[in-house]
Protein backbone atom coordinates (compact mmCIF):
# COMPACT_ATOMS: atom_id res chain seq x y z
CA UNK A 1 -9.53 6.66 109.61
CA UNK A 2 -11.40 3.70 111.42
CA UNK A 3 -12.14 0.62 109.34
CA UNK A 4 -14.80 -1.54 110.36
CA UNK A 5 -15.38 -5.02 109.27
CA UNK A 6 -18.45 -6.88 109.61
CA UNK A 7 -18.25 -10.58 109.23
CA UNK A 8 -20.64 -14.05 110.33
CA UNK A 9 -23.21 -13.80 107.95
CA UNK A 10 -25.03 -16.60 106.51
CA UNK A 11 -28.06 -18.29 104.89
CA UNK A 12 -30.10 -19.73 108.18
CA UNK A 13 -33.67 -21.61 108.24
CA UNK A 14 -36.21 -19.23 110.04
CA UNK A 15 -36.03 -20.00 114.04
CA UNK A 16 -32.27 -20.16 113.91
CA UNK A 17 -29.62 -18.64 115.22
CA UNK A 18 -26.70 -16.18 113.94
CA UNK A 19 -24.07 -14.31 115.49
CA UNK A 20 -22.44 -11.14 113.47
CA UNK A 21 -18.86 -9.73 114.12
CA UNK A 22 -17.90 -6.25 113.73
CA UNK A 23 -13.90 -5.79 113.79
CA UNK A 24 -12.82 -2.20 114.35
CA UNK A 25 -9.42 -0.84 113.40
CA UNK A 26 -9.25 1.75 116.52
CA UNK A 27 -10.49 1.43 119.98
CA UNK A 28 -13.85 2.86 119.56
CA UNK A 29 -16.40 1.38 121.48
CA UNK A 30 -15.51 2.81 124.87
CA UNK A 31 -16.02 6.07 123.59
CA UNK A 32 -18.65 6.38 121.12
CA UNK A 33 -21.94 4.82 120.92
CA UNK A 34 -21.76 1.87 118.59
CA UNK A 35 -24.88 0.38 117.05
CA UNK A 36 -26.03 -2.49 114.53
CA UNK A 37 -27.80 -1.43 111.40
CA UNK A 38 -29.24 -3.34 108.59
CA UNK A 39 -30.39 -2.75 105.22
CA UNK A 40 -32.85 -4.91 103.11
CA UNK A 41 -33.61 -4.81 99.53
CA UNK A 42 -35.98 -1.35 98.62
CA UNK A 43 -35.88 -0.13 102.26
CA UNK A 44 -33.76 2.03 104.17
CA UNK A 45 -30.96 1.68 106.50
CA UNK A 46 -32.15 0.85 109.93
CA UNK A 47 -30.81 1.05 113.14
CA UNK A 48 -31.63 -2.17 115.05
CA UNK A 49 -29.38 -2.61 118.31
CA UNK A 50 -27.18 -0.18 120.03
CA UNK A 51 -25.12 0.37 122.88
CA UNK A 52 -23.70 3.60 124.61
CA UNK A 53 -19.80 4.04 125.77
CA UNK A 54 -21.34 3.26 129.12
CA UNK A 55 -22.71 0.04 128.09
CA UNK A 56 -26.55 0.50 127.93
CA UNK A 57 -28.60 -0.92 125.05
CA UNK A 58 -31.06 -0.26 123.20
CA UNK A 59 -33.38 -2.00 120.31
CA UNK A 60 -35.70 -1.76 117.64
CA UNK A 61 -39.23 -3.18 118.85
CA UNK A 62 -38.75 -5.29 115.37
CA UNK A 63 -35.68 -7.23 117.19
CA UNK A 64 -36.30 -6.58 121.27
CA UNK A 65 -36.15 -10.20 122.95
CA UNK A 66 -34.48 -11.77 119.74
CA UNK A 67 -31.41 -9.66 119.61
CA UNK A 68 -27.84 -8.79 121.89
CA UNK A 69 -25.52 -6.54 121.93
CA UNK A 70 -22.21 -6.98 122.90
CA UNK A 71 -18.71 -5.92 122.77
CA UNK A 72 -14.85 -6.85 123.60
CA UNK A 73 -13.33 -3.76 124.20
CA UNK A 74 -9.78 -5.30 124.57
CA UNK A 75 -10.43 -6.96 120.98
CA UNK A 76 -12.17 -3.68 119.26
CA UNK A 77 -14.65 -5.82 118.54
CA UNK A 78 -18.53 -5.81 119.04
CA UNK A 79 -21.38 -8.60 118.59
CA UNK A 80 -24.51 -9.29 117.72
CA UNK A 81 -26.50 -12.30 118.61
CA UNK A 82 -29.09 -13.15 116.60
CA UNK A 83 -31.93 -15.69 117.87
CA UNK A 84 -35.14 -16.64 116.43
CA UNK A 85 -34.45 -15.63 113.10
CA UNK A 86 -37.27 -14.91 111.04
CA UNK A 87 -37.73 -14.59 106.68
CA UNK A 88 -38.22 -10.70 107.65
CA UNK A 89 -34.62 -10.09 109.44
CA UNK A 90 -33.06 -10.50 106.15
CA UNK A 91 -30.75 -7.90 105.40
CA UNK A 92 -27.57 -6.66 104.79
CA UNK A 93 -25.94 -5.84 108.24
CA UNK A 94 -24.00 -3.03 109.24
CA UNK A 95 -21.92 -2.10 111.89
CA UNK A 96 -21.01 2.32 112.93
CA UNK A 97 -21.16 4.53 115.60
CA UNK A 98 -24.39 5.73 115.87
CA UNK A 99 -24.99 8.83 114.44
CA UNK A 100 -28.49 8.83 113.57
CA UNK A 101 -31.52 5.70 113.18
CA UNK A 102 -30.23 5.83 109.41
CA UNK A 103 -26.56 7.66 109.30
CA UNK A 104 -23.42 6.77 110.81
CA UNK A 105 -20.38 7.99 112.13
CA UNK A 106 -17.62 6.28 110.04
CA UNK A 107 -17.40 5.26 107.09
CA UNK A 108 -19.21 1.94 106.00
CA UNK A 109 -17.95 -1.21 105.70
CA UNK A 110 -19.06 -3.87 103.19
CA UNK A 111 -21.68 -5.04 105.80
CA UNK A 112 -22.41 -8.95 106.10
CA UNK A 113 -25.46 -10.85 104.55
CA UNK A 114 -27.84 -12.16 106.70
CA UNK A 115 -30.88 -14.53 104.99
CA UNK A 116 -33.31 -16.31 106.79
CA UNK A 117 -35.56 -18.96 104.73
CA UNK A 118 -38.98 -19.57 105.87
C-alpha cells in the first residue's frame, strides 16, 4: 500500500514563499500522474498542480505563474514551490496520484498546513 507524506508547511506573511514535500513509500511518480491538492476550511478538495509520468504540468488558473511542480524520482519524492503567497492559498495541502480534480488514487496522507497572513 503506498504511504505518502506531505511535509514543509508553515505560517508565511502574504508575498512569501513556501516549498511543500511529498515523500512516497513506492516509486510512483514515473508511472502515474501525481498532482498537488489542497483543502481549505468549508470548501472542497482541489486539485491545484499536476504532473504526468512524462513530466508535463499542469495548474489551476488560481495558482498558474505562482506555483511548480517538481519531482525526484530517485528520492520518491515530489515538490511544490510556492511563490507569492497570498491570505487565499491557505489550505491544507495534499499530495496523490491524480485521479480526479477532487479524488485521488491512494490513500491520503495527513496533508501539511499552509497559512498565509495578509
Amino acid at each position: 500500500q503506498v504511504q505518502l507524506v506531505e511535509s514543509g508547511g508553515g505560517l508565511v506573511q502574504a508575498g512569501g514563499s513556501l516549498r511543500l514535500s511529498c515523500a512516497a513509500s513506492g516509486s510512483i511518480f514515473s508511472i502515474n500522474a501525481m498532482g498537488w491538492y489542497r483543502q481549505a476550511p468549508g470548501k472542497q478538495r482541489e486539485l491545484v498542480a499536476a504532473m504526468t509520468s512524462g513530466g508535463t504540468t499542469n495548474y489551476a488558473d488560481s495558482v498558474k505563474g505562482r506555483f511548480t511542480i517538481s519531482r525526484d524520482n530517485a528520492k520518491n519524492t515530489m515538490y511544490l514551490q510556492m511563490n507569492s503567497l497570498k491570505p487565499e492559498d491557505t489550505a491544507v495541502y495534499y499530495c496523490n496520484g491524480v485521479r480526479g480534480p477532487r479524488t485521488g488514487r491512494y490513500s491520503w496522507g495527513q496533508g501539511t498546513q499552509v497559512t498565509v497572513s495578509s
